[in-house]
N, C-alpha and C. Protein backbone atom coordinates (compact mmCIF):
# COMPACT_ATOMS: atom_id res chain seq x y z
N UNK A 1 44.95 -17.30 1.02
CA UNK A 1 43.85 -16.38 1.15
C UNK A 1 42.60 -17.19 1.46
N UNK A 2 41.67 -16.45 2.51
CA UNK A 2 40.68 -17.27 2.88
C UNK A 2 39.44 -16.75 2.31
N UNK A 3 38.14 -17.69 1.98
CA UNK A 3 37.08 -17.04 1.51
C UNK A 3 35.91 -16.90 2.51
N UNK A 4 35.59 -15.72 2.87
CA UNK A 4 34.53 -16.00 3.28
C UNK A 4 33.07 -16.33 3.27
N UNK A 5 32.30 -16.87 3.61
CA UNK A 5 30.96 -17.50 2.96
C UNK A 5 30.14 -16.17 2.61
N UNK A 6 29.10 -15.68 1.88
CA UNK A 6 27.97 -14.90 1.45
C UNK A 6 27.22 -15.13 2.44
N UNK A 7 26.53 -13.93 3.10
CA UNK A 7 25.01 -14.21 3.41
C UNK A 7 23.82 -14.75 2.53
N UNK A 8 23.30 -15.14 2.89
CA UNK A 8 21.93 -15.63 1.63
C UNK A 8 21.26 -14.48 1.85
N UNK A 9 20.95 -14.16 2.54
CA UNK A 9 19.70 -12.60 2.59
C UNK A 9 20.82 -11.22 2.57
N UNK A 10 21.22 -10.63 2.42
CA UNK A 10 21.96 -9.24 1.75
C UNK A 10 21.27 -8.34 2.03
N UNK A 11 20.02 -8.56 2.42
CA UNK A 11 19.05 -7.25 2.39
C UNK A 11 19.71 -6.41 3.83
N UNK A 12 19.19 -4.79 3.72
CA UNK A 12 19.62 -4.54 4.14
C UNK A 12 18.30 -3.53 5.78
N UNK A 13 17.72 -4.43 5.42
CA UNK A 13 16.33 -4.19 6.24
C UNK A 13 15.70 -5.53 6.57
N UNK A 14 15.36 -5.94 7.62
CA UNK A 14 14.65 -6.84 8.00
C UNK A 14 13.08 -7.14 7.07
N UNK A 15 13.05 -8.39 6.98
CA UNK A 15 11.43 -8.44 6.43
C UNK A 15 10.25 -8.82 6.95
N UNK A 16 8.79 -8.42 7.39
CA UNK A 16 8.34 -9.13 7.80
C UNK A 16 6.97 -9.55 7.19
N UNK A 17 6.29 -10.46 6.96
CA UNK A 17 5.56 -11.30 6.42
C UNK A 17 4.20 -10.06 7.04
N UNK A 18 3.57 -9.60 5.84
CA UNK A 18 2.56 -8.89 5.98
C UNK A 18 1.48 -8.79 4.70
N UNK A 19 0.80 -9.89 4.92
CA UNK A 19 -0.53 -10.16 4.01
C UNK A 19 -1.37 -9.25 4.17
N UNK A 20 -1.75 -8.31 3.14
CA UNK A 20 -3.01 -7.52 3.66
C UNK A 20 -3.37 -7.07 2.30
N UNK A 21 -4.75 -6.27 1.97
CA UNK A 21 -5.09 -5.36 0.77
C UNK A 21 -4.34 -4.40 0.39
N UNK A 22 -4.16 -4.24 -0.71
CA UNK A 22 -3.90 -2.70 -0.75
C UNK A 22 -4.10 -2.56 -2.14
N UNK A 23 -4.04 -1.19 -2.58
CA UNK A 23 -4.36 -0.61 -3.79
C UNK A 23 -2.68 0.39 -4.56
N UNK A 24 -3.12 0.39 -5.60
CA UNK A 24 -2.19 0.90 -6.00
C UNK A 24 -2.15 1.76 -7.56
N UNK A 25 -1.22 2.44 -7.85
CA UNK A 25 -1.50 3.49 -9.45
C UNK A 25 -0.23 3.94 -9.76
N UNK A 26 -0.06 4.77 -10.99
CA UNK A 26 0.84 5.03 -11.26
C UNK A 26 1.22 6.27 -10.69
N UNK A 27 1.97 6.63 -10.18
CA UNK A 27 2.33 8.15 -9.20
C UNK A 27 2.51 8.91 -9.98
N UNK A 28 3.23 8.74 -11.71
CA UNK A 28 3.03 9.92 -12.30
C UNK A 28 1.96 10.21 -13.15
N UNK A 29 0.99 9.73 -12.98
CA UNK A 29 -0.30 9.70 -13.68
C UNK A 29 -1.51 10.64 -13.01
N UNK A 30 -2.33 11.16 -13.47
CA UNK A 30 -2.98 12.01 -12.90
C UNK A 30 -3.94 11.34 -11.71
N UNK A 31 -4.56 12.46 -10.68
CA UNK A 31 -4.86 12.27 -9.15
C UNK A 31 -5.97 11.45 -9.42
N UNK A 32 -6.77 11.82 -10.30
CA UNK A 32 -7.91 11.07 -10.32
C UNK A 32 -8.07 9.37 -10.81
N UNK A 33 -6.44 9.15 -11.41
CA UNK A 33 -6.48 7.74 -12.01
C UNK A 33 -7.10 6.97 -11.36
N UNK A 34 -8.12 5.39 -11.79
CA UNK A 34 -8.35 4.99 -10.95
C UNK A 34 -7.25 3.99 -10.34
N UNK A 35 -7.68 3.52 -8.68
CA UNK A 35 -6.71 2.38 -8.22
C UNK A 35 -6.93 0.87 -8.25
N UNK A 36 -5.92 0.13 -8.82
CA UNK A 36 -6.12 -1.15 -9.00
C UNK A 36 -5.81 -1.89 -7.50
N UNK A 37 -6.31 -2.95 -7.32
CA UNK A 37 -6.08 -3.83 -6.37
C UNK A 37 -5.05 -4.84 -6.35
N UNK A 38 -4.24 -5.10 -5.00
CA UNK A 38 -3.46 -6.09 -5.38
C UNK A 38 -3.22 -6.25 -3.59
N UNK A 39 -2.14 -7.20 -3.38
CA UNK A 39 -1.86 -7.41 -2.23
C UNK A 39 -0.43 -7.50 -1.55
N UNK A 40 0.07 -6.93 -0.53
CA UNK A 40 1.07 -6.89 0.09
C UNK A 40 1.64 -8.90 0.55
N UNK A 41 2.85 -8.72 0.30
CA UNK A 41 3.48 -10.14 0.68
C UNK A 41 3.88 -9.91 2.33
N UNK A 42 4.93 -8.88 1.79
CA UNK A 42 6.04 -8.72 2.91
C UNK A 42 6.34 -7.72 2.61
N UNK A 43 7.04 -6.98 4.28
CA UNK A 43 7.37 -5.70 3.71
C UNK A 43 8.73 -5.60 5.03
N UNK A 44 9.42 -4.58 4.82
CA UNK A 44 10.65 -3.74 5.40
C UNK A 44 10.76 -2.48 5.11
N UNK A 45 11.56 -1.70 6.20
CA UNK A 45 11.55 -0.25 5.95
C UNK A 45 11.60 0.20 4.55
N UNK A 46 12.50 -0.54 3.94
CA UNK A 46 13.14 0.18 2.56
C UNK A 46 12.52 -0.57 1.55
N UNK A 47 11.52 -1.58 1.70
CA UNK A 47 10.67 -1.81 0.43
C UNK A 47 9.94 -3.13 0.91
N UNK A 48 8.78 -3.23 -0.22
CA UNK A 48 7.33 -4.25 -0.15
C UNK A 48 7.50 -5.09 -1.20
N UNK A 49 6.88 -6.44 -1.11
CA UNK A 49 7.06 -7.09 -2.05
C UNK A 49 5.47 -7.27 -2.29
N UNK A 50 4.89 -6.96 -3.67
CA UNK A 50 3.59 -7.22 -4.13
C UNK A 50 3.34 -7.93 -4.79
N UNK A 51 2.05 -8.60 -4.75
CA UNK A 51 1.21 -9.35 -5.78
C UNK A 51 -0.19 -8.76 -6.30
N UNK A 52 0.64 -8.08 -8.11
CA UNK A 52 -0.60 -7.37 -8.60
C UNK A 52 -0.63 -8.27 -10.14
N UNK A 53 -2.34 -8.07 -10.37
CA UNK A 53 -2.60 -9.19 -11.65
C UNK A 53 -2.03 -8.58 -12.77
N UNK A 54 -0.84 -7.52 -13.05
CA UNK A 54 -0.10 -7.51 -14.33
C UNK A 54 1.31 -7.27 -13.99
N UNK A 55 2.02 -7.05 -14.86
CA UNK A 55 3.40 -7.15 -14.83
C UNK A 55 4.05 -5.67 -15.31
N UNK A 56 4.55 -5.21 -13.88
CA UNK A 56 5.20 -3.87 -14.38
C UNK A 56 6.46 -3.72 -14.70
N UNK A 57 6.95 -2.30 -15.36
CA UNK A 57 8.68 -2.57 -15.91
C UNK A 57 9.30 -2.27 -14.80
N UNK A 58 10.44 -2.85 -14.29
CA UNK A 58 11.58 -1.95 -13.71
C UNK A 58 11.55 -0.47 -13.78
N UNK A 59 11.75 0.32 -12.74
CA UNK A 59 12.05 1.32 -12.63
C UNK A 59 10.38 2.21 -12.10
N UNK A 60 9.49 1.35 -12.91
CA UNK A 60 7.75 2.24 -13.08
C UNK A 60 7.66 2.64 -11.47
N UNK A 61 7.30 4.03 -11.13
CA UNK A 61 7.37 4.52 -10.12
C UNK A 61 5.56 4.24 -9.78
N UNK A 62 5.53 3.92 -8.43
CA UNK A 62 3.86 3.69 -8.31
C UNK A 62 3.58 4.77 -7.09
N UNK A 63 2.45 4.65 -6.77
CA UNK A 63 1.50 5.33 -5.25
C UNK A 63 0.59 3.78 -4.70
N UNK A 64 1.19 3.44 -3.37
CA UNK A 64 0.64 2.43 -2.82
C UNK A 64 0.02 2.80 -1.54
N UNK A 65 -1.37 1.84 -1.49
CA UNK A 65 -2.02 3.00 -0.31
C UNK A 65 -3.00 1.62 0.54
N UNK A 66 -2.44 1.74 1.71
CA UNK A 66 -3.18 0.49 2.20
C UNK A 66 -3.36 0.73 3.62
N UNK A 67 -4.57 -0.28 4.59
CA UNK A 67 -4.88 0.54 5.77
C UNK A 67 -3.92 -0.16 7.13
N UNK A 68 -3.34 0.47 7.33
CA UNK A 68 -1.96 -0.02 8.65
C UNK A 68 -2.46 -0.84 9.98
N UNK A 69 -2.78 -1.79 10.09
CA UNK A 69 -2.89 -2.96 10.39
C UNK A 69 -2.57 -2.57 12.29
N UNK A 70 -1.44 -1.81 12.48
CA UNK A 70 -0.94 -1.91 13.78
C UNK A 70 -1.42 -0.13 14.12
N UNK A 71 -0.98 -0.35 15.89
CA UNK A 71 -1.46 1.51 16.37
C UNK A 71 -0.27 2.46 15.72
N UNK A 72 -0.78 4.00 15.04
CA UNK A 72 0.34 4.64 14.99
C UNK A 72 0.07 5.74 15.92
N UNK A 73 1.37 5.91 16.75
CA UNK A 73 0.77 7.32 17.69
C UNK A 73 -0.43 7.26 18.27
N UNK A 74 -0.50 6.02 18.87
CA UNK A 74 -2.02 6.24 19.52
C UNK A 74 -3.46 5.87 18.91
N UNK A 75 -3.30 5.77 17.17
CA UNK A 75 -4.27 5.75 16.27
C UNK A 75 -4.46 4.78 15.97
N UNK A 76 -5.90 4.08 15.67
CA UNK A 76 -5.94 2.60 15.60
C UNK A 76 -5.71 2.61 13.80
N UNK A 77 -7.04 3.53 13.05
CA UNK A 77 -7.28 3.43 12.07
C UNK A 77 -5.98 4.36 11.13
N UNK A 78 -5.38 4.09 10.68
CA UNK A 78 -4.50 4.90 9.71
C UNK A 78 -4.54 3.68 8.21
N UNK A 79 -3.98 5.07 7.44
CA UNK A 79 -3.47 4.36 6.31
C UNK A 79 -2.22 4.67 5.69
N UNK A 80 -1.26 3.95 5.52
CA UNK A 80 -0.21 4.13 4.79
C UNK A 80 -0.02 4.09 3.05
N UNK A 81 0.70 5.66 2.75
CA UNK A 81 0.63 5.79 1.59
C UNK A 81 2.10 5.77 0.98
N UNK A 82 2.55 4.90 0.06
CA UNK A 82 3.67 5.05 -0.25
C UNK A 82 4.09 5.18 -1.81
N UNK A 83 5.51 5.76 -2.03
CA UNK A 83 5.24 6.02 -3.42
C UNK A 83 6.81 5.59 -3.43
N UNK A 84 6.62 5.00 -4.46
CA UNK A 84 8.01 3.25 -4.61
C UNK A 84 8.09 2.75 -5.71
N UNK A 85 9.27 2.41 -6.03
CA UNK A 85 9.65 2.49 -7.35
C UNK A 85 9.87 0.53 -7.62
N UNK A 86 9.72 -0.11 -8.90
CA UNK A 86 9.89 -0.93 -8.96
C UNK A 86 11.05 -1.62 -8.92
N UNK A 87 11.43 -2.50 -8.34
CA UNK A 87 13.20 -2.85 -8.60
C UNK A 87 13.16 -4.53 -9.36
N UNK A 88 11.79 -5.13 -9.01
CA UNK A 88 11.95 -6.75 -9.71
C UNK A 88 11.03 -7.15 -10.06
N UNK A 89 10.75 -7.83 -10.48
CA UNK A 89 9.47 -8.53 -11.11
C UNK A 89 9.58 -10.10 -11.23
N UNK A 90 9.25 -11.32 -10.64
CA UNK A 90 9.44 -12.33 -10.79
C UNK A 90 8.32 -13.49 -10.38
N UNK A 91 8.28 -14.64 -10.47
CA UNK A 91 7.44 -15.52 -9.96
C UNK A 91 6.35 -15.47 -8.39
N UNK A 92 7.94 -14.81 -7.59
CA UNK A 92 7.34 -14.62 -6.24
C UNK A 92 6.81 -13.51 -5.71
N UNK A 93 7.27 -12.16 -6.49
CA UNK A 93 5.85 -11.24 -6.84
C UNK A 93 6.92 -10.12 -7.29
N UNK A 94 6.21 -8.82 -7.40
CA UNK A 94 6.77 -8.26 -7.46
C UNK A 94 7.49 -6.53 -6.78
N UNK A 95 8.78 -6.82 -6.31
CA UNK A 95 9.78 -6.28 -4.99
C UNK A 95 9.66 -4.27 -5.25
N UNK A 96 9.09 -3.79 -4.73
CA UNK A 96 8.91 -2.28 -4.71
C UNK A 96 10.15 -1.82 -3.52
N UNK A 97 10.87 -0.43 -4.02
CA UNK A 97 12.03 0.27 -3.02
C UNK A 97 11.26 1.28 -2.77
N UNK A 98 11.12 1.60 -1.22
CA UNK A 98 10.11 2.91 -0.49
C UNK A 98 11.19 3.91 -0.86
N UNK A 99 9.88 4.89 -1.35
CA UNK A 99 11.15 6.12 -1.88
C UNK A 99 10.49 7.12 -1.06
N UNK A 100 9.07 7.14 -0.71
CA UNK A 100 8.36 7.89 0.24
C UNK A 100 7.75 7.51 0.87
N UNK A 101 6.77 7.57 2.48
CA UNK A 101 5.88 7.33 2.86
C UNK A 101 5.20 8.38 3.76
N UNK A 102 3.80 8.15 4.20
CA UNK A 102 2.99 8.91 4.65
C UNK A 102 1.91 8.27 5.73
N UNK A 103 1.46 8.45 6.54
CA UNK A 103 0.22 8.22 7.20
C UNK A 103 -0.77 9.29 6.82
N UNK A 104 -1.92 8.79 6.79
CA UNK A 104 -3.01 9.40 6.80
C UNK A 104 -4.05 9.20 7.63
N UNK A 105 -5.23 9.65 8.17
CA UNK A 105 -6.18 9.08 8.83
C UNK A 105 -7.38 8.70 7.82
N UNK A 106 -7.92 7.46 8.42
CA UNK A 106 -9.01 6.61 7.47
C UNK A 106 -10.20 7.46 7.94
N UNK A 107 -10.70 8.05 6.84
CA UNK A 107 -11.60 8.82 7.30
C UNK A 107 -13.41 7.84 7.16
N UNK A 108 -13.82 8.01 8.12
CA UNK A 108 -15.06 7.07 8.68
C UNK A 108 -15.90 7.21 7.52
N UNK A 109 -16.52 6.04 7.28
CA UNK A 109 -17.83 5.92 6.25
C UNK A 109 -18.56 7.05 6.52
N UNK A 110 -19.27 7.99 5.93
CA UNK A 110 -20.54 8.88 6.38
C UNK A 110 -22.23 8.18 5.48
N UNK A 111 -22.76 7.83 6.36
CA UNK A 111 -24.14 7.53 5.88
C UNK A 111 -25.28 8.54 6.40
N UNK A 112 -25.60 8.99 5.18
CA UNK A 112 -27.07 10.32 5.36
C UNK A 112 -27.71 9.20 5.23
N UNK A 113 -28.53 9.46 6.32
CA UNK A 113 -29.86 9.20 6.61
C UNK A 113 -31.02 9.59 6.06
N UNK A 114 -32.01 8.76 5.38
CA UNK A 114 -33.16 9.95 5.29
C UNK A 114 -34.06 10.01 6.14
N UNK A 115 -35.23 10.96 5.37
CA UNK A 115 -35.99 11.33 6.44
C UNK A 115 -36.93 10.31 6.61
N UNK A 116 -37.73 9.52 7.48
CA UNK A 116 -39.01 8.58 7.23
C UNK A 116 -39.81 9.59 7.50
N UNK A 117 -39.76 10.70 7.74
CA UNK A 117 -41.60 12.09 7.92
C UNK A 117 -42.09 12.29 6.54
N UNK A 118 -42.72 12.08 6.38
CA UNK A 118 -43.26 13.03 5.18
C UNK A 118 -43.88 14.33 5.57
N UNK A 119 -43.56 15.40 4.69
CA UNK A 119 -44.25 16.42 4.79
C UNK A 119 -45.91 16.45 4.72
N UNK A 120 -46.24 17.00 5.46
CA UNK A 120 -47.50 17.03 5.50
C UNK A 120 -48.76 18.40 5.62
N UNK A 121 -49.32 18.37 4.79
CA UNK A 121 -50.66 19.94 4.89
C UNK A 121 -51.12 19.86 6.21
N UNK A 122 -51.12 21.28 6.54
CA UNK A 122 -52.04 21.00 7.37
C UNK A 122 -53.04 22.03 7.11
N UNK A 123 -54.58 21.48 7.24
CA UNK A 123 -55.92 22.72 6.40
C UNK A 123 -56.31 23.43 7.58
């Protein structure tokens, strides 16, 4: 009987090296929670690997929301929202499984202006 060798990577999605911001919370926690910061390693269809400053359990389901880097449909500015469950936790960060995702559009800063007139009498 012959053995055959293991792949070293098993995964079942390609990965690709994607440094960027993103934010993140607990998905079953209420809308208004606030979002903590952390940062994307790498990512593949079926999951992201993060670096956030605490340590979550296996299984903790999150909402990850960060602004998509490449065009979607034409759109420069989008943001991707995903909601992903934890599968590891280790030295090299920690490995999230996409259980949902979403685009959204980044909606533009709005700055009111004021007025420089002053009102003025007139006698």
């Amino acid at each position: 009987m012959t053995s055959l060798p293991l792949p070293t990577d098993r995964r079942s999605h390609r990965r690709y090296t994607l440094a960027a911001a993103m934010r993140y919370r607990a998905a079953s926690g209420p809308l208004n929670a606030p979002w903590k910061p952390g940062q994307t390693l790498n990512m593949s269809a079926g999951g992201v690997l993060i670096r956030v400053p605490e340590m979550l359990a296996a299984g903790t389901r999150l909402q990850v929301a960060m602004d998509w880097t490449g065009l979607y449909h034409g759109r420069q500015a989008m943001r991707l929202i995903l909601t992903a469950a934890v599968t590891r936790v280790d030295p090299e960060g920690t490995g999230l499984r996409n259980l949902s995702h979403r685009f959204s559009d980044v909606s533009p800063v709005r700055v009111r202006l004021q007025r420089t007139e002053t009102n003025l009498a007139v006698a």
